[in-house]
N, C-alpha and C. Protein backbone atom coordinates (compact mmCIF):
# COMPACT_ATOMS: atom_id res chain seq x y z
N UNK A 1 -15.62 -2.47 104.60
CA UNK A 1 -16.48 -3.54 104.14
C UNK A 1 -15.64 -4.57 103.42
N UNK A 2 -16.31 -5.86 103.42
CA UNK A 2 -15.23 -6.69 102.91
C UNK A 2 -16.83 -7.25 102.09
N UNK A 3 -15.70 -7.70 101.22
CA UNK A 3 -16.62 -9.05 99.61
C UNK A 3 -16.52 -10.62 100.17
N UNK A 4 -17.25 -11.16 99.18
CA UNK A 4 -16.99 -12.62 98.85
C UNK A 4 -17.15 -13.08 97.89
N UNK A 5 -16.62 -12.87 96.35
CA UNK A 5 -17.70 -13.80 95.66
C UNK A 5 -17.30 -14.96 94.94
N UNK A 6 -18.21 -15.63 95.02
CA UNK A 6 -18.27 -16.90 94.53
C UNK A 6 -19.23 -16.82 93.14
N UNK A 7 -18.86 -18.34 92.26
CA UNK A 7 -19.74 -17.98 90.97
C UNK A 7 -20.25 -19.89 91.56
N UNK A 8 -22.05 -19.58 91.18
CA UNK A 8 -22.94 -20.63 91.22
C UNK A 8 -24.11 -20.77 90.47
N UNK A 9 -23.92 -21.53 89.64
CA UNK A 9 -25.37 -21.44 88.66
C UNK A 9 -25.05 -20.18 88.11
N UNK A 10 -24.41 -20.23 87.02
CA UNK A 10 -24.39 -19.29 86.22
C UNK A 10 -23.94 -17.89 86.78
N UNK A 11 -24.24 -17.45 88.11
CA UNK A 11 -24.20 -16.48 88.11
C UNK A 11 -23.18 -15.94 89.61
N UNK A 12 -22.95 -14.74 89.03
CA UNK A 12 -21.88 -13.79 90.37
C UNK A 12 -22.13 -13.60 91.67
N UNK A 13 -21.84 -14.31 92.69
CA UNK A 13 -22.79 -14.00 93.88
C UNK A 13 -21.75 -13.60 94.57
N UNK A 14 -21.97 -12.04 94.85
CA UNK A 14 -21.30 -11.26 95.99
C UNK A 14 -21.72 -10.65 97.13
N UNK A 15 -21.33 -11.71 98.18
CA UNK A 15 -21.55 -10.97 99.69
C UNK A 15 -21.01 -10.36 100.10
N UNK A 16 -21.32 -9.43 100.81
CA UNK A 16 -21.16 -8.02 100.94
C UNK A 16 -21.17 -7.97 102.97
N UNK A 17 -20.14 -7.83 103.31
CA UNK A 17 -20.25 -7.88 105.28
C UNK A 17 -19.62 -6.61 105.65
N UNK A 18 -20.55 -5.93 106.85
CA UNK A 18 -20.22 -4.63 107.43
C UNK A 18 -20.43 -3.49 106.47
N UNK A 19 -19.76 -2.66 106.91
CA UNK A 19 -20.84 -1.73 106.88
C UNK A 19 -20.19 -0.74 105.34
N UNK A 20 -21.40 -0.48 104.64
CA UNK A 20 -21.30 -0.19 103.01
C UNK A 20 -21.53 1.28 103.24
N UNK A 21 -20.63 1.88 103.24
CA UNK A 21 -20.85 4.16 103.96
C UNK A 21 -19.77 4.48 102.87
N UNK A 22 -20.17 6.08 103.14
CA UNK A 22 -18.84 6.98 102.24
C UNK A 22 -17.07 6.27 101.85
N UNK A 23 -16.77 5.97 102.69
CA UNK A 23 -15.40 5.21 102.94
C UNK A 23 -15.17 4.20 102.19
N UNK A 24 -15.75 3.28 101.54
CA UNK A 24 -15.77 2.13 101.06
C UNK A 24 -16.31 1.87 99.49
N UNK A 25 -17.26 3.41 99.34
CA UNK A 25 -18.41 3.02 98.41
C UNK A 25 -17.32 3.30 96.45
N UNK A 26 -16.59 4.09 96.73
CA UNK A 26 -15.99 3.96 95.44
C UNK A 26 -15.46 2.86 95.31
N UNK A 27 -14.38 2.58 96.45
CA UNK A 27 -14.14 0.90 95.87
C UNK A 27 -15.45 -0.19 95.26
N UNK A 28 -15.88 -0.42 96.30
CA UNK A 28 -17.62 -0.90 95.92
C UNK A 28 -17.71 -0.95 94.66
N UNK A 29 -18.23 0.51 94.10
CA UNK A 29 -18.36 0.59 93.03
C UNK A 29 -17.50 0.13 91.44
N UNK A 30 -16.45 0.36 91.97
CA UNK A 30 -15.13 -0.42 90.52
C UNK A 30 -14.97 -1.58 90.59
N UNK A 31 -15.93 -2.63 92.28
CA UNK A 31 -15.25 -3.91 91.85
C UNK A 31 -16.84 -4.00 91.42
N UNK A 32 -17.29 -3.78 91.60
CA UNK A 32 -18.82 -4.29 91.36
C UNK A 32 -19.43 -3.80 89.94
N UNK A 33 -18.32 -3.20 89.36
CA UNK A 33 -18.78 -2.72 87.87
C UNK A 33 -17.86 -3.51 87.25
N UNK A 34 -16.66 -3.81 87.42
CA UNK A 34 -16.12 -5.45 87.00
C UNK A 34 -16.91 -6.48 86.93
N UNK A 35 -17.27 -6.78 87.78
CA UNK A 35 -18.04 -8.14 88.08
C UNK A 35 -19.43 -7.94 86.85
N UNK A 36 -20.19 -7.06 86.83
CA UNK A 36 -21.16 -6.85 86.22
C UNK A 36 -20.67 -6.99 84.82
N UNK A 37 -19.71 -6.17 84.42
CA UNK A 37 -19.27 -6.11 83.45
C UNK A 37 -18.76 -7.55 82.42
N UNK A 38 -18.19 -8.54 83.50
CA UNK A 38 -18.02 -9.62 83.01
C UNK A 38 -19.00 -11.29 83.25
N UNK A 39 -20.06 -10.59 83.87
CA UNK A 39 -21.57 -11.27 84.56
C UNK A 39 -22.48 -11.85 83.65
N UNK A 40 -22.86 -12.75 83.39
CA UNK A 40 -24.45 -12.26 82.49
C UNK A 40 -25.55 -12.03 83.78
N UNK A 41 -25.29 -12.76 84.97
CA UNK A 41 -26.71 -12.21 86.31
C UNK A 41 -24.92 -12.08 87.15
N UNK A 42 -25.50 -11.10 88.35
CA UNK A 42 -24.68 -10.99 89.63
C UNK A 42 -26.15 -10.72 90.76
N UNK A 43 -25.80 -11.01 91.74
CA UNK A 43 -26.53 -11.24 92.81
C UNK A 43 -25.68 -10.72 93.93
N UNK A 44 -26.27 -9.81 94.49
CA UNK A 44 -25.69 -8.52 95.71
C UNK A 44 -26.24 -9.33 96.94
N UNK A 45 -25.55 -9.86 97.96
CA UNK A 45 -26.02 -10.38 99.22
C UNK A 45 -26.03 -9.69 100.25
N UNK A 46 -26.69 -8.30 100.64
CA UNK A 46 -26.52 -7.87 101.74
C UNK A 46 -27.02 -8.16 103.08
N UNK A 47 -27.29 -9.56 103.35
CA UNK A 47 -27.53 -9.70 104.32
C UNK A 47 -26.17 -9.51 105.61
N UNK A 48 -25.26 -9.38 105.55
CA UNK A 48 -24.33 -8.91 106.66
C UNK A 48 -23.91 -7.74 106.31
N UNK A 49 -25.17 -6.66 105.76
CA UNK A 49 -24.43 -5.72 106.00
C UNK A 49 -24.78 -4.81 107.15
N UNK A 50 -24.20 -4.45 108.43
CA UNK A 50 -23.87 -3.95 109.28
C UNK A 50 -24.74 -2.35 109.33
N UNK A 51 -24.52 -1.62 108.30
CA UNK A 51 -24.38 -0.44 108.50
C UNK A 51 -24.66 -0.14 106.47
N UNK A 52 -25.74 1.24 106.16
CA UNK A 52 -25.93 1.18 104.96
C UNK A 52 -25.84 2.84 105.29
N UNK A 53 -25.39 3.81 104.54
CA UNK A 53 -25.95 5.32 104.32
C UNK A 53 -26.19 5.69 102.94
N UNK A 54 -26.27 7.07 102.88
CA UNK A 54 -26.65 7.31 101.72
C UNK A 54 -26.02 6.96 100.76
N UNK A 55 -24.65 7.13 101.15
CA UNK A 55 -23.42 6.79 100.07
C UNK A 55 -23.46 5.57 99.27
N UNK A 56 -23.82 4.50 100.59
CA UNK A 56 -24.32 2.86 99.85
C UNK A 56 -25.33 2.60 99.19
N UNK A 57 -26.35 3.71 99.40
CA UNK A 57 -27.21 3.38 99.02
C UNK A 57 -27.07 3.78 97.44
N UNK A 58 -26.76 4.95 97.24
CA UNK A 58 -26.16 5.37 95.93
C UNK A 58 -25.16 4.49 95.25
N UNK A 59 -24.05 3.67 96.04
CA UNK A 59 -23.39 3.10 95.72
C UNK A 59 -24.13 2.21 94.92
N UNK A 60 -25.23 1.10 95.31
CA UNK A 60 -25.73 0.25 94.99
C UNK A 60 -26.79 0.50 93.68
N UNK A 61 -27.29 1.62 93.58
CA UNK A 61 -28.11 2.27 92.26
C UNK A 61 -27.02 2.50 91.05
N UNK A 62 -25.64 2.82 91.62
CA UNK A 62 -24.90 2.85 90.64
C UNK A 62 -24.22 1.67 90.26
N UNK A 63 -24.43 0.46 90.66
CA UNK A 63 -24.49 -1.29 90.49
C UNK A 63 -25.42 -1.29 89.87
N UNK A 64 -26.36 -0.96 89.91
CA UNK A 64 -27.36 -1.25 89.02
C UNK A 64 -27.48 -0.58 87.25
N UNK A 65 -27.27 0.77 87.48
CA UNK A 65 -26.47 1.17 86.04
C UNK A 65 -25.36 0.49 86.05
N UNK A 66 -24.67 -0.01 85.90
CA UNK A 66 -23.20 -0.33 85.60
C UNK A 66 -23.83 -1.67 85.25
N UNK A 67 -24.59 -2.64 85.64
CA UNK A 67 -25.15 -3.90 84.98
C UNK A 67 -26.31 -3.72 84.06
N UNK A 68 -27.30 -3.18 84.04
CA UNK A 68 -27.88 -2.87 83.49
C UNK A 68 -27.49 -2.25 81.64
N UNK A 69 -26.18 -1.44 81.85
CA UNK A 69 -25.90 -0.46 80.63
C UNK A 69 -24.44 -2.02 79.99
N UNK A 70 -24.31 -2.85 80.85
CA UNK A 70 -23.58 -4.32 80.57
C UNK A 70 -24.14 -5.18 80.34
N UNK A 71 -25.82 -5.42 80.31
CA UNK A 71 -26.13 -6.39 79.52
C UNK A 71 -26.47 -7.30 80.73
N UNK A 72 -26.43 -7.25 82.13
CA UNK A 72 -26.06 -8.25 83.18
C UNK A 72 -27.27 -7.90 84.29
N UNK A 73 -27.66 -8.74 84.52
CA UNK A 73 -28.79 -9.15 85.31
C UNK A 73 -28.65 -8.76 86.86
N UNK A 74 -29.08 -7.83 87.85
CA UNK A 74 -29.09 -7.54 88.79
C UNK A 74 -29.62 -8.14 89.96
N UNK A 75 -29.60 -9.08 90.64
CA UNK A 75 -30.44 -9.26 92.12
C UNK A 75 -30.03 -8.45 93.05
N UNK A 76 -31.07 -8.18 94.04
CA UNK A 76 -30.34 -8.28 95.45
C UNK A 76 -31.27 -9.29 96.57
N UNK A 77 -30.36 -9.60 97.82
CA UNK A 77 -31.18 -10.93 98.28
C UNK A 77 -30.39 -10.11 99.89
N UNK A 78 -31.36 -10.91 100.45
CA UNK A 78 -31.42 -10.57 101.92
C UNK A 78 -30.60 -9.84 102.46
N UNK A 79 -31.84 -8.31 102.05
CA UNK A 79 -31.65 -7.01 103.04
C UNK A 79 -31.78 -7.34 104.52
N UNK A 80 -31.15 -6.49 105.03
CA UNK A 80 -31.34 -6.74 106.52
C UNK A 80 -32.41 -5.68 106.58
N UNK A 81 -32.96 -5.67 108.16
CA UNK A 81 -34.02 -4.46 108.25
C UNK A 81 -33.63 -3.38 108.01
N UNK A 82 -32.84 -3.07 108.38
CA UNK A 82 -32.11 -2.06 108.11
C UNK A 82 -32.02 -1.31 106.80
N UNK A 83 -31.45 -1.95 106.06
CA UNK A 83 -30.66 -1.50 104.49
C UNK A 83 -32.53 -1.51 103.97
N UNK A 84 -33.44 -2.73 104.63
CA UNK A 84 -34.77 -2.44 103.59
C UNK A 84 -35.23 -1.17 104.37
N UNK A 85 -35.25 -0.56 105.22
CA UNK A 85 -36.26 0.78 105.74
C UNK A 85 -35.46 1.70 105.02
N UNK A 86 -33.97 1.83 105.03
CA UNK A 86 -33.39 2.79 104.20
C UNK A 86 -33.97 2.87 102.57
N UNK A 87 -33.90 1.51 101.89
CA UNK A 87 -34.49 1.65 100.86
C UNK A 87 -35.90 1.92 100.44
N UNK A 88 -36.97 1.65 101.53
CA UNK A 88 -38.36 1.99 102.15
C UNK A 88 -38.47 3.52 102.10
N UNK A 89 -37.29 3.93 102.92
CA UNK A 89 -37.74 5.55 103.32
C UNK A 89 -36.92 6.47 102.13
N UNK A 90 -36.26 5.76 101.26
CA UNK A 90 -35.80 6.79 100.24
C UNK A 90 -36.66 6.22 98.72
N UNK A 91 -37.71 5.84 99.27
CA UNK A 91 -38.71 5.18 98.19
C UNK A 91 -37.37 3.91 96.99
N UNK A 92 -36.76 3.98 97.02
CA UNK A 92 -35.96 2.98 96.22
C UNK A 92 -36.70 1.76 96.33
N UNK A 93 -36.67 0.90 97.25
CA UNK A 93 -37.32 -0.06 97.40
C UNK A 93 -38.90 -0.46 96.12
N UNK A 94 -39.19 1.05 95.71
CA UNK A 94 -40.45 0.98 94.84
C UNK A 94 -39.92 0.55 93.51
N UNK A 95 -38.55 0.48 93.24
CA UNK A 95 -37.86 0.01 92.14
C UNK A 95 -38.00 -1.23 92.32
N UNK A 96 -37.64 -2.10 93.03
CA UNK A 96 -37.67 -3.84 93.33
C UNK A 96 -38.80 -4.31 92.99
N UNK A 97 -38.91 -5.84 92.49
CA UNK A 97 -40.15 -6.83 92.08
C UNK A 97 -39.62 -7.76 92.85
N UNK A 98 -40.41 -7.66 94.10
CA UNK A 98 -40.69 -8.92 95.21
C UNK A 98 -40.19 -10.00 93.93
N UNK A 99 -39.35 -10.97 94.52
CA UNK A 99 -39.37 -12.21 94.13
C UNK A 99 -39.28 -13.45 95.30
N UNK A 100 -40.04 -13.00 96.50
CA UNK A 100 -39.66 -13.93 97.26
C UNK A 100 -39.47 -13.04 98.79
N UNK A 101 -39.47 -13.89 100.12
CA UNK A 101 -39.74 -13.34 101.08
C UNK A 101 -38.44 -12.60 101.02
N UNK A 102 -37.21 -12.90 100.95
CA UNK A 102 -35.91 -12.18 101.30
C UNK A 102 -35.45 -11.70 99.55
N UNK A 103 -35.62 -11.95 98.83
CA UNK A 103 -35.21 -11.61 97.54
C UNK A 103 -36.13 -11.01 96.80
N UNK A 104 -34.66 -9.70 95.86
CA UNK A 104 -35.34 -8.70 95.42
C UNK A 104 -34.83 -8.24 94.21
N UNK A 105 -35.42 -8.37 92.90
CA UNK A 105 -35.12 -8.22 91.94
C UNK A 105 -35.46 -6.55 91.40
N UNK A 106 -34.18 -6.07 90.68
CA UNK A 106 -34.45 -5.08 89.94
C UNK A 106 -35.07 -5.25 88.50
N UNK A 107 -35.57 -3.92 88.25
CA UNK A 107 -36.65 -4.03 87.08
C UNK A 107 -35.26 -3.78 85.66
C-alpha cells in the first residue's frame, strides 16, 4: 500500500491506494499514529483502496485509538464498496456518524 498526504485546511489528509492486509498494516499503523499524533483533525481517504481484510480493518480502529488518546480528530471519507460491506458486516460501520453521502466521521 502506498500514502499521500497532504495538509489542507487545517487538517492531515491521507490517501491511502491498494490494498491495506496483514503485510502493510504495522507500517500503517506507526505512520498513521505520527500523523495523529502531530494532527489536531487527520482525514483517512480510502477511496483507492483496492483490497481491505481483517488486519486493515483492525489497522484502522487502531488509527482511531492512536488519535483519539492524541487529542486529534478522526475522519474517514470515501469507502469504496468494498472496505464499507467489510465495515457493514463486522458491524464497525455502527461506530460512524454519516456526515455526508461518501463521508464518515468517528464518534
Amino acid at each position: 500500500m502506498m500514502t499521500v498526504v497532504r495538509v489542507e485546511e487545517g487538517a492531515t489528509v491521507v490517501v491511502c491506494r491498494g490494498r491495506l492486509a496483514a503485510d502493510v498494516t504495522e507500517r500503517f499503523r506507526r505512520e498513521m499514529k505520527n500523523h495523529a499524533a502531530s494532527a489536531k483533525r487527520l482525514v483517512l481517504d480510502l477511496g483507492e483502496v483496492t483490497f481491505m481484510d481483517s488486519s486493515g480493518l483492525g489497522a484502522v480502529i487502531a488509527v482511531y485509538v492512536s488519535a483519539r488518546s492524541s487529542g486529534c480528530e478522526l475522519r474517514i471519507v470515501n469507502l469504496t464498496k468494498q472496505v464499507r460491506e467489510l465495515f457493514r458486516m463486522t458491524r464497525v460501520l455502527t461506530l460512524f456518524e454519516p456526515a455526508g453521502t461518501h463521508l464518515m466521521k468517528l464518534p
